[in-house]
Protein backbone atom coordinates (compact mmCIF):
# COMPACT_ATOMS: atom_id res chain seq x y z
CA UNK A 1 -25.39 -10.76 1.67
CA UNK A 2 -26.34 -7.09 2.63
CA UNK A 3 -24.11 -3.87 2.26
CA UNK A 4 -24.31 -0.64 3.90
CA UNK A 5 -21.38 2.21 3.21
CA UNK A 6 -19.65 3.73 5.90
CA UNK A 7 -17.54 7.23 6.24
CA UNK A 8 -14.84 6.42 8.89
CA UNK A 9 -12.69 9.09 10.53
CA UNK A 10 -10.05 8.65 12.99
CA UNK A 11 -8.58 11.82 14.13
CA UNK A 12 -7.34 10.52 17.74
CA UNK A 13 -4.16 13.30 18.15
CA UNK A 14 -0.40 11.92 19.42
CA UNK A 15 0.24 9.09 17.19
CA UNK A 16 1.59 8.02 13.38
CA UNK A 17 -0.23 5.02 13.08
CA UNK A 18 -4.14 3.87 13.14
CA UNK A 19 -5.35 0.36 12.85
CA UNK A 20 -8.76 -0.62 12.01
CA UNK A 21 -9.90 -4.02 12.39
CA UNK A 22 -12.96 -5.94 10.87
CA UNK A 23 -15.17 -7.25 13.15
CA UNK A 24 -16.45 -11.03 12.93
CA UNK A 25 -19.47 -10.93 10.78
CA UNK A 26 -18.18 -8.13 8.24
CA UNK A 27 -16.51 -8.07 5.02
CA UNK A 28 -14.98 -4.48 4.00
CA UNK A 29 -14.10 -3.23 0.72
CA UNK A 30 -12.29 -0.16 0.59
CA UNK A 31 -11.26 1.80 -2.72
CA UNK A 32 -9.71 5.52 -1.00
CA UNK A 33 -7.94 6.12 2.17
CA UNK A 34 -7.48 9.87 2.70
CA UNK A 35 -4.56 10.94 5.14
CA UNK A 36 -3.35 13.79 6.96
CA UNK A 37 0.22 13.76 9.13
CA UNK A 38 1.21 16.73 10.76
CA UNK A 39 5.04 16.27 12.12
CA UNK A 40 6.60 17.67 15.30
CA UNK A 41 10.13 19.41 14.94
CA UNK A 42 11.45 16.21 15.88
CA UNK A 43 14.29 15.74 12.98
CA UNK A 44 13.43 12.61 10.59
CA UNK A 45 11.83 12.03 7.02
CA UNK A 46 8.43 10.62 7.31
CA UNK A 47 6.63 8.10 4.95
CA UNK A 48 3.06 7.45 5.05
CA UNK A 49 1.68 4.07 3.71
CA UNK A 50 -1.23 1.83 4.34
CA UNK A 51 -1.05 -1.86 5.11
CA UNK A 52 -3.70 -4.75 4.84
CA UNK A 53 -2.84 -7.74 6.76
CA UNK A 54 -4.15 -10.95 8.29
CA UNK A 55 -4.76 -12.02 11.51
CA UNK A 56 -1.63 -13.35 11.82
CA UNK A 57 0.15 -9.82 11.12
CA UNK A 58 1.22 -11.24 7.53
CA UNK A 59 1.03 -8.59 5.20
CA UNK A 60 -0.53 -9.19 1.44
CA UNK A 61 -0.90 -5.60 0.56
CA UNK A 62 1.10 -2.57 0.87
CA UNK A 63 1.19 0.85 -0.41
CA UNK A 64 3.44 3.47 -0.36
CA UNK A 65 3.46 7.22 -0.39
CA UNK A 66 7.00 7.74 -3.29
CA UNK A 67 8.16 10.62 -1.03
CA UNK A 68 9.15 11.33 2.53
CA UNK A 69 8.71 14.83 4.20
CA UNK A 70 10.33 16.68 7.23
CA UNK A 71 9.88 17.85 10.77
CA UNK A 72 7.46 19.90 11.22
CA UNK A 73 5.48 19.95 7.77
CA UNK A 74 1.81 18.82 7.26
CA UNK A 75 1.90 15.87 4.30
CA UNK A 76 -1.73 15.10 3.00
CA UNK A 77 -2.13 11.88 0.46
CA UNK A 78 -5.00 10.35 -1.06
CA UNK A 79 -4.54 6.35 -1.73
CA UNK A 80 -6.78 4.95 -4.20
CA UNK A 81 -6.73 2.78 -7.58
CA UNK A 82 -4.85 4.28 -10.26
CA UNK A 83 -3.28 6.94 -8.90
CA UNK A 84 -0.42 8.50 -10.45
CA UNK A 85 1.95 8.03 -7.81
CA UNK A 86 3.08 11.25 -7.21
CA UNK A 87 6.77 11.90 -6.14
CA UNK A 88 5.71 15.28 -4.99
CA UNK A 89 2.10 16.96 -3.87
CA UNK A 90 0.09 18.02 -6.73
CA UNK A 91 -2.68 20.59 -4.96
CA UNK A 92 -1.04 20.05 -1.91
CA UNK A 93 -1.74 16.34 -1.46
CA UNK A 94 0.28 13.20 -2.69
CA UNK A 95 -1.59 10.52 -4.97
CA UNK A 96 -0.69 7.14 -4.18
CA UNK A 97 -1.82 4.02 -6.25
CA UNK A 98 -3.36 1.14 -3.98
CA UNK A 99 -5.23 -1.91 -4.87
CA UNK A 100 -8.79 -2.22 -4.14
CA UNK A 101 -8.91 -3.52 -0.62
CA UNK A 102 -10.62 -6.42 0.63
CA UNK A 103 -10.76 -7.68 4.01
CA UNK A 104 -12.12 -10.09 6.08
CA UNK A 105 -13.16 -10.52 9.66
CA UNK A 106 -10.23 -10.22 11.65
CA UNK A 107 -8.14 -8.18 8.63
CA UNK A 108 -6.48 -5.04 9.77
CA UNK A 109 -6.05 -2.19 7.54
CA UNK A 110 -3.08 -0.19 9.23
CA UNK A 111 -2.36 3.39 8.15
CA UNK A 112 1.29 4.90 9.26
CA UNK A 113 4.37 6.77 9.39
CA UNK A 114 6.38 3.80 8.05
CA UNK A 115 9.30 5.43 9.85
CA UNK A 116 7.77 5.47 12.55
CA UNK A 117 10.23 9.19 13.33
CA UNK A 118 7.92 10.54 16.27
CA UNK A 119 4.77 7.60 16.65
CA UNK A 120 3.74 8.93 19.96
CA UNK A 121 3.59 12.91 18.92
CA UNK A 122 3.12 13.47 15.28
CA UNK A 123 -0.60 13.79 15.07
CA UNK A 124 -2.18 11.58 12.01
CA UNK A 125 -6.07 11.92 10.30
CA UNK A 126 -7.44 8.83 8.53
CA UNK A 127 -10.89 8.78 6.43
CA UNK A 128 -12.42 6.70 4.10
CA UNK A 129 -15.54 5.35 2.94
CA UNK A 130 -16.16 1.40 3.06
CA UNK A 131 -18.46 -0.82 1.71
CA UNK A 132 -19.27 -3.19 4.46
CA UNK A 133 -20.89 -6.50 3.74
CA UNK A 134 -22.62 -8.69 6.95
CA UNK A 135 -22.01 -12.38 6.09
């Protein structure tokens, strides 16, 4: 089985949520998501957490940012193993503990506002480096 690494960025403006989807073939392991939220004025505490789920849209991994922010702030995290969880941003970005992530063809990795507050206007930035394996 060969391996390459990849740096992904998705910085598509006007929504809260990204979903990236492994392609038959391909085998990803991720260890660090880096995101960036910037929130409209529209009134509502965001969350920002990253999903891993099957085809079937079950969910068997979740991680969650341990605090929410307001309208129109700018909330950067960085998910990886071992993080401290940080209730509050240390250097201006959150630290969020996630397992090592491991997903197979037809596994979505889903980054998002977990609120969901303004999905079609708040303006999110997802990178990350994966290791991606052709079976």
């Amino acid at each position: 089985m060969s391996s390459r690494l990849q740096f992904v960025t998705d910085a598509v403006v006007n929504d809260s949520s990204k979903v990236f989807t492994v392609p038959a073939g391909e085998l990803w392991v991720i260890t660090h998501i880096n995101v960036k939220l910037v929130a409209t004025a529209t009134v509502g505490n965001r969350r920002l957490r990253v999903i891993a789920r099957d085809p079937a849209d079950t969910i068997y991994t979740q991680a969650e940012a341990g605090a929410t922010f307001a309208a129109s702030q700018t909330q950067n995290a960085d998910f990886f193993p071992g993080a401290p969880d940080n209730t509050a941003e240390v250097n201006d970005t959150l630290k969020v503990s996630m397992p090592i992530l491991i997903l197979l063809p037809g596994h979505d990795l889903v980054v998002e506002d977990g609120a969901a507050i303004d999905a079609a206007a708040d303006d999110m930035t997802v990178s990350f480096v994966r290791s991606v394996r052709v079976t």
